[in-house]
C-alpha atoms as a PDB file:
ATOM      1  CA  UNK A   1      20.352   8.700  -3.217  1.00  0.00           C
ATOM      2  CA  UNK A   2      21.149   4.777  -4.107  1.00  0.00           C
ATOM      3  CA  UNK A   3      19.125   3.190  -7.139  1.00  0.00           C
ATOM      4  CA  UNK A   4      18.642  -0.633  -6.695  1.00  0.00           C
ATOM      5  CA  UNK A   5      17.307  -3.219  -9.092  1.00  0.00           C
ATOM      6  CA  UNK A   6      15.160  -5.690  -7.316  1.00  0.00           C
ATOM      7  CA  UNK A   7      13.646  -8.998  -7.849  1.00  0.00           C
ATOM      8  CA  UNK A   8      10.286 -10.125  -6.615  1.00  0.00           C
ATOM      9  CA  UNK A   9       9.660 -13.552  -5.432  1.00  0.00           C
ATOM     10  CA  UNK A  10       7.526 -14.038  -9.399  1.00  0.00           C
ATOM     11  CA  UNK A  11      10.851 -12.336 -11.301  1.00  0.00           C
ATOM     12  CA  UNK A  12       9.552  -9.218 -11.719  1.00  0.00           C
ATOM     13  CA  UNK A  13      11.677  -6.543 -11.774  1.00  0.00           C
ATOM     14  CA  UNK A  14      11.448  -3.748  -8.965  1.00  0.00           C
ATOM     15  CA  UNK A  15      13.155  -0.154  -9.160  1.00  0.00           C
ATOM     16  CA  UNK A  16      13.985   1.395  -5.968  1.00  0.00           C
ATOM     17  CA  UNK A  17      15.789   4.089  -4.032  1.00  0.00           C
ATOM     18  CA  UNK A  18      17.075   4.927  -0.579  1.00  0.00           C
ATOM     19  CA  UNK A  19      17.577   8.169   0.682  1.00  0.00           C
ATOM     20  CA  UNK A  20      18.148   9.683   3.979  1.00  0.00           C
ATOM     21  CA  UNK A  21      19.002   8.088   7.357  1.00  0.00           C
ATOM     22  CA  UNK A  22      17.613   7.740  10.810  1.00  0.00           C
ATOM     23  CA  UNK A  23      16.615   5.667  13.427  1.00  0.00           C
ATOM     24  CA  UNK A  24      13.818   4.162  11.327  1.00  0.00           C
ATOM     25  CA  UNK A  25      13.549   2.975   7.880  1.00  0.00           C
ATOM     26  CA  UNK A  26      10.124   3.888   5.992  1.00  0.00           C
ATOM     27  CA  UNK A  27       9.202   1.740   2.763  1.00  0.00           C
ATOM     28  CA  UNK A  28       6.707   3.638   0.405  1.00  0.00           C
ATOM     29  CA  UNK A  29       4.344   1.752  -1.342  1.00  0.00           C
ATOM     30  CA  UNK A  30       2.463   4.803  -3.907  1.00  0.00           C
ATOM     31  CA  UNK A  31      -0.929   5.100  -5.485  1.00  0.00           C
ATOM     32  CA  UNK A  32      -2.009   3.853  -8.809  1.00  0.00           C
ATOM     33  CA  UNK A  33      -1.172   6.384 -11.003  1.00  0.00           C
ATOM     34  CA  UNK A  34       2.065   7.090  -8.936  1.00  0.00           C
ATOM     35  CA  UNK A  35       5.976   6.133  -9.155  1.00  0.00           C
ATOM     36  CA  UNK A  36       9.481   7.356  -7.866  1.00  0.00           C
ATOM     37  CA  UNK A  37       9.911  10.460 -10.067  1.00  0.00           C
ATOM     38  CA  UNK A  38       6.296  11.363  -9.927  1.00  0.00           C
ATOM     39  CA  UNK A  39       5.544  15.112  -7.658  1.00  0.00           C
ATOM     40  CA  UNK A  40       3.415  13.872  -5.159  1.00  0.00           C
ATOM     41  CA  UNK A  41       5.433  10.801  -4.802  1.00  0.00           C
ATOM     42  CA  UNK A  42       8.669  12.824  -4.800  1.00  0.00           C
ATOM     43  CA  UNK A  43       7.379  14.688  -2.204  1.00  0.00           C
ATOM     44  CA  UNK A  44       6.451  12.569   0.420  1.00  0.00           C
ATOM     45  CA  UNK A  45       9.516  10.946   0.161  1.00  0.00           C
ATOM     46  CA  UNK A  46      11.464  14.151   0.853  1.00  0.00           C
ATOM     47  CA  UNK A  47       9.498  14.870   3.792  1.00  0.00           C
ATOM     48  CA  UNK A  48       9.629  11.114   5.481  1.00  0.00           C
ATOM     49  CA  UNK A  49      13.433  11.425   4.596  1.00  0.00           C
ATOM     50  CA  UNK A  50      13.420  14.601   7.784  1.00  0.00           C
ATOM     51  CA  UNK A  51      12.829  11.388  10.274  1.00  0.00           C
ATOM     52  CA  UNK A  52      14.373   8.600   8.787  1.00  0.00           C
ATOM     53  CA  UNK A  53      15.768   6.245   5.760  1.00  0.00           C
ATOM     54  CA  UNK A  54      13.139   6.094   3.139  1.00  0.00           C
ATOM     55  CA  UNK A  55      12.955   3.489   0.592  1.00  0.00           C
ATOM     56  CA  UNK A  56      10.482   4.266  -2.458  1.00  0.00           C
ATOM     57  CA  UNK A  57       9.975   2.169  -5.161  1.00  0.00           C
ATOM     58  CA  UNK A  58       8.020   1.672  -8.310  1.00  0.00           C
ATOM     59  CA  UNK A  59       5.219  -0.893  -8.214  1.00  0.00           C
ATOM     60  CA  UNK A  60       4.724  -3.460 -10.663  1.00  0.00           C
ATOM     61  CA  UNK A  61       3.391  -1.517 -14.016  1.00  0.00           C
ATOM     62  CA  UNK A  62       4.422   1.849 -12.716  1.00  0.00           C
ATOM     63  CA  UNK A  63       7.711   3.434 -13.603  1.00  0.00           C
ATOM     64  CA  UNK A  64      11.288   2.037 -14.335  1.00  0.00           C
ATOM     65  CA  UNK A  65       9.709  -1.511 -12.956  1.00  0.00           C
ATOM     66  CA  UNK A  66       8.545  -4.374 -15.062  1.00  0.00           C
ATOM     67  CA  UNK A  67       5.891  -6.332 -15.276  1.00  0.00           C
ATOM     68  CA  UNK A  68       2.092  -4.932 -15.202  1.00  0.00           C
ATOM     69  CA  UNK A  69      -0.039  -3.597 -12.141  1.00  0.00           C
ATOM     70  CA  UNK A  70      -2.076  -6.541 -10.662  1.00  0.00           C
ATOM     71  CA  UNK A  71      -4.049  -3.870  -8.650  1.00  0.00           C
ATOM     72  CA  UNK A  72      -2.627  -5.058  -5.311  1.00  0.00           C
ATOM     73  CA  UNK A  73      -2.974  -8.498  -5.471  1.00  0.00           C
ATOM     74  CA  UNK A  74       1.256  -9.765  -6.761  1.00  0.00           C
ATOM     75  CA  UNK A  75       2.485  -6.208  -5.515  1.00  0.00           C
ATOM     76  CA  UNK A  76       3.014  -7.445  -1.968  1.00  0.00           C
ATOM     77  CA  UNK A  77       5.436  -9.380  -3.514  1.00  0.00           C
ATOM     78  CA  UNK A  78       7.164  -6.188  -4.545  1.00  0.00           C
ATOM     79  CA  UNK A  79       6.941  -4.753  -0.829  1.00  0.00           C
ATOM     80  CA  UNK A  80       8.619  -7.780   0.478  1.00  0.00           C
ATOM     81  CA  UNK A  81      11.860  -7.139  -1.512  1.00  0.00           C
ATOM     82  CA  UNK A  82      11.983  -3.609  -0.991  1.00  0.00           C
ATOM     83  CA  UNK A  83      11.638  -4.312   2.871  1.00  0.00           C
ATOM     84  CA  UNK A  84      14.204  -7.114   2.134  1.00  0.00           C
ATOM     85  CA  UNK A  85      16.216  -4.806   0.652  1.00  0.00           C
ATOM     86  CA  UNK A  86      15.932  -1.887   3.127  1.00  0.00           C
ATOM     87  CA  UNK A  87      16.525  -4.614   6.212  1.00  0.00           C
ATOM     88  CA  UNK A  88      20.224  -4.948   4.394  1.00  0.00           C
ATOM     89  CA  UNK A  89      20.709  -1.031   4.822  1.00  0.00           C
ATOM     90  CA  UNK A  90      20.474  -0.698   8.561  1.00  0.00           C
ATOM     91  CA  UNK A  91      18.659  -2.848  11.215  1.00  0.00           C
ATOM     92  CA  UNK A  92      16.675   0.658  12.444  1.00  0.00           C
ATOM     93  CA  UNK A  93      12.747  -0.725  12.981  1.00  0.00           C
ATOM     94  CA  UNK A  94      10.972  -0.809   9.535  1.00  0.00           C
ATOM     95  CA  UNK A  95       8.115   1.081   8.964  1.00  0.00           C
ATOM     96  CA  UNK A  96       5.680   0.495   5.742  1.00  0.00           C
ATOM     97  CA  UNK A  97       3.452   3.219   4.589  1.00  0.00           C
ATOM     98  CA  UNK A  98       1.016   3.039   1.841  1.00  0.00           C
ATOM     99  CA  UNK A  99      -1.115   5.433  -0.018  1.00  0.00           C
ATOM    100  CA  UNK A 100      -4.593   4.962  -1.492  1.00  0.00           C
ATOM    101  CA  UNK A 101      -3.159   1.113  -3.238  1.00  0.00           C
ATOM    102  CA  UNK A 102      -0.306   1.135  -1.427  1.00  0.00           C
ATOM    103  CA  UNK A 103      -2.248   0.866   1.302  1.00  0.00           C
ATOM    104  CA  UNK A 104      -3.844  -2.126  -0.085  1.00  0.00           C
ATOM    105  CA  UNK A 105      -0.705  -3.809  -0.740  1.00  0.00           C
ATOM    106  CA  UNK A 106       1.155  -2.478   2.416  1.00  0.00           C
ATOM    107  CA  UNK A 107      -2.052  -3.738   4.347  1.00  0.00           C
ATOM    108  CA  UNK A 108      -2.475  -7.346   2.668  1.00  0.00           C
ATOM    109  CA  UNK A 109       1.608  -7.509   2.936  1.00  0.00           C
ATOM    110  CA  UNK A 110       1.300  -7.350   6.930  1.00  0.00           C
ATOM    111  CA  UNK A 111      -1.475  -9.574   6.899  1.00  0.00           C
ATOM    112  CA  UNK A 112       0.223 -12.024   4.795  1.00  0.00           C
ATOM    113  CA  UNK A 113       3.598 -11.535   6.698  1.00  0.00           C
ATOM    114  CA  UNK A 114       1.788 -12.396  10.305  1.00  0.00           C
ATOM    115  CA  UNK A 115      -0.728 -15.185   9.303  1.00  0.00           C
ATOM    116  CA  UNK A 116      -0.757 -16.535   5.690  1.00  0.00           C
ATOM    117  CA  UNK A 117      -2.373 -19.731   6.978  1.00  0.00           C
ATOM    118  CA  UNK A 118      -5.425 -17.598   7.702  1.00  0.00           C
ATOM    119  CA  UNK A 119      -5.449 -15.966   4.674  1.00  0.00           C
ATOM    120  CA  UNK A 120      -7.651 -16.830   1.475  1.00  0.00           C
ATOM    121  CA  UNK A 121      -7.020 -19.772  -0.953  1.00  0.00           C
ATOM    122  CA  UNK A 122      -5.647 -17.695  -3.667  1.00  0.00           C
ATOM    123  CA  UNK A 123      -3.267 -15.743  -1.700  1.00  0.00           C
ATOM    124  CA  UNK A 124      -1.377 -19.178  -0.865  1.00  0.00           C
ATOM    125  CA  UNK A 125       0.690 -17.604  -4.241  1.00  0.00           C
ATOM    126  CA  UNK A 126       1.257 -14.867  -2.494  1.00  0.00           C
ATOM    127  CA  UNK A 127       4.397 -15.859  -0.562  1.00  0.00           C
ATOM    128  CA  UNK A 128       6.104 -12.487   1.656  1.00  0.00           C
ATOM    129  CA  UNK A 129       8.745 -12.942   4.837  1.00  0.00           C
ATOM    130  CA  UNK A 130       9.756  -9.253   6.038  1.00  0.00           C
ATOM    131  CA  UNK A 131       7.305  -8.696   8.586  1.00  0.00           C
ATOM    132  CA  UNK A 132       7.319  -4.939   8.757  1.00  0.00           C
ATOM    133  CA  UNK A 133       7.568  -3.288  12.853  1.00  0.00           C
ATOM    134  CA  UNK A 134       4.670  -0.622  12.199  1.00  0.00           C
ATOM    135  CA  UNK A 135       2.045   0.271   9.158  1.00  0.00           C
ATOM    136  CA  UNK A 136       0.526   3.364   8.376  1.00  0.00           C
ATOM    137  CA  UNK A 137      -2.312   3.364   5.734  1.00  0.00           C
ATOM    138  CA  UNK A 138      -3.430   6.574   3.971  1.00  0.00           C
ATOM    139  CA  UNK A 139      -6.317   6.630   2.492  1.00  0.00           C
ATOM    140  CA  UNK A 140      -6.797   3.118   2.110  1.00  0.00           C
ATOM    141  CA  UNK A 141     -10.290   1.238   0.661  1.00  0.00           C
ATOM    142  CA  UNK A 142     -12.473  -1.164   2.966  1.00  0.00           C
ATOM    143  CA  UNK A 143     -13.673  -3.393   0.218  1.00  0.00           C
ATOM    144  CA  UNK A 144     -12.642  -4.687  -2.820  1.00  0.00           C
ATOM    145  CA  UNK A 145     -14.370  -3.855  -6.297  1.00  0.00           C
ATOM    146  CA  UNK A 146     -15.568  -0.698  -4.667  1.00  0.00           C
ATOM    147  CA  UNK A 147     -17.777   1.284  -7.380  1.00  0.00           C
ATOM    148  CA  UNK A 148     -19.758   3.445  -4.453  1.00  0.00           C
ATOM    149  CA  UNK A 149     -17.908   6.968  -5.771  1.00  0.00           C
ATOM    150  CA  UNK A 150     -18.366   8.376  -9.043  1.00  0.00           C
ATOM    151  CA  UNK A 151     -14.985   8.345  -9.691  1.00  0.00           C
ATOM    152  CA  UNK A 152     -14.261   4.328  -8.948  1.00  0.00           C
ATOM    153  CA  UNK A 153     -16.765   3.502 -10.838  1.00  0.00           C
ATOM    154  CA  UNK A 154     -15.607   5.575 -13.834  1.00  0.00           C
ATOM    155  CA  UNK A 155     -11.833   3.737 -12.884  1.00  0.00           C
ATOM    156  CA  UNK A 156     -13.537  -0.165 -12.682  1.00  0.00           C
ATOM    157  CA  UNK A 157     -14.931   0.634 -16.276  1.00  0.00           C
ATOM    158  CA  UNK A 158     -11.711   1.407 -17.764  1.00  0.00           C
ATOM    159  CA  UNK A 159      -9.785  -1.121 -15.786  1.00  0.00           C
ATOM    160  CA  UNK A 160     -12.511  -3.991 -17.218  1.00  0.00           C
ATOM    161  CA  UNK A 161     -12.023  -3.354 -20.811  1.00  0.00           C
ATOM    162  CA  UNK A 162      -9.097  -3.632 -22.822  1.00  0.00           C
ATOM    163  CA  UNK A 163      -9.448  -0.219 -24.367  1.00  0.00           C
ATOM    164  CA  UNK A 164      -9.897   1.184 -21.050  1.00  0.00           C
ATOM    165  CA  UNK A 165      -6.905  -0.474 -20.055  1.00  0.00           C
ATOM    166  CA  UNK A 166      -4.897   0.969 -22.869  1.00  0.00           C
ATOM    167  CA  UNK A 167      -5.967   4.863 -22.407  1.00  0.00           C
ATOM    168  CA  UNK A 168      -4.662   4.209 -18.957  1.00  0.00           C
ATOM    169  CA  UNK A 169      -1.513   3.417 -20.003  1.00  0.00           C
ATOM    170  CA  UNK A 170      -1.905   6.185 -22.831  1.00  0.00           C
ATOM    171  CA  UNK A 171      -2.355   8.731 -20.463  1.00  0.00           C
ATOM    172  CA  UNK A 172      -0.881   7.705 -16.815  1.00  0.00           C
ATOM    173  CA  UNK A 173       1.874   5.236 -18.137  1.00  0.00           C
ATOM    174  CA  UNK A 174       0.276   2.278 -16.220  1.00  0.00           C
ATOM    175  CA  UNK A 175       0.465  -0.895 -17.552  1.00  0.00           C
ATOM    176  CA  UNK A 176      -2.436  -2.434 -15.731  1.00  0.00           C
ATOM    177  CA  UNK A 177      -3.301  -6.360 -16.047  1.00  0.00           C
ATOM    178  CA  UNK A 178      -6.721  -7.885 -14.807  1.00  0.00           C
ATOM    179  CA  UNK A 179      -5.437 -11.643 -15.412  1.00  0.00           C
ATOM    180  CA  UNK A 180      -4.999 -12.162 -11.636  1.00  0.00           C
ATOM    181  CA  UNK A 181      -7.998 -11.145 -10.334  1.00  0.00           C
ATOM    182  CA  UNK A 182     -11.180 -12.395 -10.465  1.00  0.00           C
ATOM    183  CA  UNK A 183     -13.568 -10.558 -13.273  1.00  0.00           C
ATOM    184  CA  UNK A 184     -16.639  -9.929 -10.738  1.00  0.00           C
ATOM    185  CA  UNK A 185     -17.067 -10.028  -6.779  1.00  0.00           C
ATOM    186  CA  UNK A 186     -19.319 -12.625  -7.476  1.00  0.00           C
ATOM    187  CA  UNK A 187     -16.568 -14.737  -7.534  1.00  0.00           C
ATOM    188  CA  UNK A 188     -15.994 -17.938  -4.853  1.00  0.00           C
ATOM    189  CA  UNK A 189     -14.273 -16.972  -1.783  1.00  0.00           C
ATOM    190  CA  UNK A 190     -11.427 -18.481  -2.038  1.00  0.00           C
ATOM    191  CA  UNK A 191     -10.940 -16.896  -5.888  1.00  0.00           C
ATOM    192  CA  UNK A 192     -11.080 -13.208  -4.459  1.00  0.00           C
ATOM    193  CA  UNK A 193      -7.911 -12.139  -2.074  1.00  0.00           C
ATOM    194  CA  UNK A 194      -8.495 -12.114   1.842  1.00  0.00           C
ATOM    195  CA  UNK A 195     -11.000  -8.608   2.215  1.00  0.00           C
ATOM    196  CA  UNK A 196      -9.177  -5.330   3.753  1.00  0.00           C
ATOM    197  CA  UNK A 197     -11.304  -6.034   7.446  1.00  0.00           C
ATOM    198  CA  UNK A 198      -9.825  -9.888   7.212  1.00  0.00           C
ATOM    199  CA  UNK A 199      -6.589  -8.728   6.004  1.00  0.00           C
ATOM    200  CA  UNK A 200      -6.223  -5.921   9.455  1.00  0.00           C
ATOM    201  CA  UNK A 201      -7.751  -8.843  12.069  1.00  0.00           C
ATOM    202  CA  UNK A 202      -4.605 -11.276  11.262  1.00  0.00           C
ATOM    203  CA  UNK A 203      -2.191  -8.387  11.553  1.00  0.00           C
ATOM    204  CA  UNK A 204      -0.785  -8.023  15.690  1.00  0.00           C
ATOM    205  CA  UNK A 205       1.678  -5.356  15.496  1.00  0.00           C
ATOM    206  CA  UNK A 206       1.315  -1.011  15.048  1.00  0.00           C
ATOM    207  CA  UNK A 207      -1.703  -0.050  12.537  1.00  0.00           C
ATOM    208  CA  UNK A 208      -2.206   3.029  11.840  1.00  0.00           C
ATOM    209  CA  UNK A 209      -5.375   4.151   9.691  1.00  0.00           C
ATOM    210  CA  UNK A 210      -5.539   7.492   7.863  1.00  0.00           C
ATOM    211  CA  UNK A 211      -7.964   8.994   6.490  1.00  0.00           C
ATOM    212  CA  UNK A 212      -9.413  12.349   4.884  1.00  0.00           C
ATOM    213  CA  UNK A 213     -12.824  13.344   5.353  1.00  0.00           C
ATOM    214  CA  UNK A 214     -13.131  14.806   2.197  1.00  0.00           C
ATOM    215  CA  UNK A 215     -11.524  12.238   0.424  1.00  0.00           C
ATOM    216  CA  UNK A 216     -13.601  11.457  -3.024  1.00  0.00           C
ATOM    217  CA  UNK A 217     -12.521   8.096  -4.045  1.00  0.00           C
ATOM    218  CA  UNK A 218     -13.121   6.525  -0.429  1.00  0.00           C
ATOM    219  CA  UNK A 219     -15.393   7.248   2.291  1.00  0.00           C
ATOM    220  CA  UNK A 220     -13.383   8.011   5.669  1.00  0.00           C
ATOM    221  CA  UNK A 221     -15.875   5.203   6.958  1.00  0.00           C
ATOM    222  CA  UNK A 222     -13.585   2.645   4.935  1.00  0.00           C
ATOM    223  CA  UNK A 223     -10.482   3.022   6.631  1.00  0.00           C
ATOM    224  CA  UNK A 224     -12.363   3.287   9.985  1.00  0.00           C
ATOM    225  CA  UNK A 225     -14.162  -0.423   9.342  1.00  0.00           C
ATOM    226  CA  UNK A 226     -11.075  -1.475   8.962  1.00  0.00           C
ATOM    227  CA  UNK A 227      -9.775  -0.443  11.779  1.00  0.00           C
ATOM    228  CA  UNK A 228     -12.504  -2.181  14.161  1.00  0.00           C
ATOM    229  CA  UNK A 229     -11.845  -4.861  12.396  1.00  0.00           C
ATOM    230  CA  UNK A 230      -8.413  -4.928  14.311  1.00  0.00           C
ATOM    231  CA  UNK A 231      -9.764  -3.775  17.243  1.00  0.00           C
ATOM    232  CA  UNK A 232     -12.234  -6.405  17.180  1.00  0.00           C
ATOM    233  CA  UNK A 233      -9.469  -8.697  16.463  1.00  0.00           C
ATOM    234  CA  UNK A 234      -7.565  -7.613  19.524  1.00  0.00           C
ATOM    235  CA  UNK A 235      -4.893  -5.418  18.804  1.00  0.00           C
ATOM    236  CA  UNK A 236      -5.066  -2.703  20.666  1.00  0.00           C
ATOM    237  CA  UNK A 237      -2.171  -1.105  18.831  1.00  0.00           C
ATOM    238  CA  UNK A 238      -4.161  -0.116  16.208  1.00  0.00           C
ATOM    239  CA  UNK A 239      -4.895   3.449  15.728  1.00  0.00           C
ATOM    240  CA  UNK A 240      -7.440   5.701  14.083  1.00  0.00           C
ATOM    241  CA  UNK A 241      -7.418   9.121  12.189  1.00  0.00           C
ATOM    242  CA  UNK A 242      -9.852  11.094  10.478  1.00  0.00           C
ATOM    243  CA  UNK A 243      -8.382  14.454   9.091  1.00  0.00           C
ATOM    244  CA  UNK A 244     -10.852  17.260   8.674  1.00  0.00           C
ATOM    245  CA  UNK A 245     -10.408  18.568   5.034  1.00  0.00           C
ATOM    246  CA  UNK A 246      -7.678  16.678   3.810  1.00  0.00           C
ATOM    247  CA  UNK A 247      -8.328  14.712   0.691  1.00  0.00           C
ATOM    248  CA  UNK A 248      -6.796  11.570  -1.323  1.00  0.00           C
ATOM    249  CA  UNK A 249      -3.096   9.706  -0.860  1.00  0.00           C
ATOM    250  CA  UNK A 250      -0.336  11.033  -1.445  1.00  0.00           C
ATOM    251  CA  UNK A 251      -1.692  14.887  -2.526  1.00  0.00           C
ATOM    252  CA  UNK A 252      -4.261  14.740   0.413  1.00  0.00           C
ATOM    253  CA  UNK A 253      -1.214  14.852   2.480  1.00  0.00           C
ATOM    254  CA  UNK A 254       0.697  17.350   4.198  1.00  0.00           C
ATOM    255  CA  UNK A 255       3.976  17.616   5.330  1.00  0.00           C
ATOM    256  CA  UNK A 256       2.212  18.571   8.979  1.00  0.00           C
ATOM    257  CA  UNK A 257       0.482  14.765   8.101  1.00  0.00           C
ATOM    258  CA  UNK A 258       4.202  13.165   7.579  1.00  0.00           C
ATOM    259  CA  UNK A 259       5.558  14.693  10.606  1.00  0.00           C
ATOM    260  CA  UNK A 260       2.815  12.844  12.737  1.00  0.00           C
ATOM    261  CA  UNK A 261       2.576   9.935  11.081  1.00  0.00           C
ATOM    262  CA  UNK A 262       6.802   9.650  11.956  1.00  0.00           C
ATOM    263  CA  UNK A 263       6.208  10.612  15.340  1.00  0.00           C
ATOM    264  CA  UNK A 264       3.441   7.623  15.752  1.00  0.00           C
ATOM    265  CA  UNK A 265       5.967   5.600  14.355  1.00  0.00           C
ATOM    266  CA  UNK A 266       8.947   6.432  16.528  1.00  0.00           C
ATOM    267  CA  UNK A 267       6.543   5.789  19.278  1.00  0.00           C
ATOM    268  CA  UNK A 268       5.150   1.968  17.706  1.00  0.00           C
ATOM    269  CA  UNK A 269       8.219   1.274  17.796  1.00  0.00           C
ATOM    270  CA  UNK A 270      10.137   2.583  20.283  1.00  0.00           C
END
């Protein structure tokens, strides 16, 4: 295992780590409350590192990295180097895979890769180059400012006030920073960053949507109106799956789950 320190595009620092080798290189973009050293994180990483190089690294806010979470708006920055990175390591086809906001920021860092002239207004800021070859999303939400599950609406109440903001960092060590975002949905267009189902219609290459049907922070039908949102769109290498009883991200997922989401990928991009 290699530890890097990274620089966004903005200057913020960016912890990661390669392990393993293979014929592909996977980039893991974690959940909120996740980061390198944490056990669910840990674990996926082992298990992608059976079919390939795997690059993990700690989002904005979360871990040894600097700076504070934007809640997926800046962290595609922080995807971009850690592809950059990982593109020095081998040439092998890169893979990104995010989980629950990874997924977010893994989806709006394709989308933003393929066609940032499409995008929204405020995402001009938003400036990424490494294209990734293939994308799986786990778990990943349709809209943003989602309240519809008791649980996100519990999360947008602490991530709106500053005390709320605090006991997250009090009790999951994540620095988390609403300055980027708009306060309310009720925002202008072009003040809120291009939506998850305009995000996956600008992105041509492999998509891969997962999704548990018991997951309780997201309805499964998220990920899938996503999905025919690229379909509609025209890529017809976008692909589907709803997994009976499997739950949230990264401890929703099984190593049966990695194992088939690296066999899609050795096929996308084969």
């Amino acid at each position: 295992m290699t530890v890097e320190t990274l620089r966004s595009a903005d200057g913020t620092r960016i912890v990661a780590e390669v392990t393993g080798d293979g014929p592909r290189t996977f980039v893991i973009a974690h959940g909120l409350t996740g980061h390198r050293a944490r056990a669910g994180v840990r674990l996926i990483t082992q298990w992608f590192a059976q079919h390939g190089r795997v690059v993990v690294f700690d989002q904005r806010g979360h871990g040894q990295s600097g700076g504070a979470s934007t809640l997926g708006y800046r962290e595609p920055l922080d995807l971009d180097v850690a592809c950059a990175w990982a593109r020095t390591l081998s040439d092998a086809p890169l893979v990104t895979v995010g989980f629950s906001l990874g997924a977010s920021v893994a989806l709006r860092h394709a989308a933003l890769a393929s066609a940032p002239e499409r995008a929204s207004a405020i995402d001009a800021a938003i400036t990424v180059r490494e294209r990734p070859d293939a994308t799986a999303l786990v778990s990943g939400v349709g809209e943003w400012y989602f309240r519809g599950t008791h649980i996100m609406d519990r999360l947008g109440r602490l991530i709106e006030t500053p005390w709320g903001r605090v006991a997250i960092r009090a009790t999951q060590g994540v620095r988390v920073s609403m300055g980027d975002w708009p306060p309310r949905p009720t925002a202008p267009a072009a003040d809120i960053p291009t939506q998850p189902s305009a995000c996956a219609a600008l992105i041509g290459g492999p998509l891969l949507f997962v999704h548990g049907d018991r997951d309780h922070y997201f309805p499964p039908e998220h990920s899938a109106r996503v999905h025919a949102a690229a379909v509609a769109a025209g890529n017809d290498r976008a692909t589907l799956w709803i997994e009976p009883g499997m739950g949230h991200a990264e401890h929703g997922t099984s190593e049966q789950l990695v194992r088939r989401i690296a066999d899609w990928a050795a096929t996308a991009t084969s």
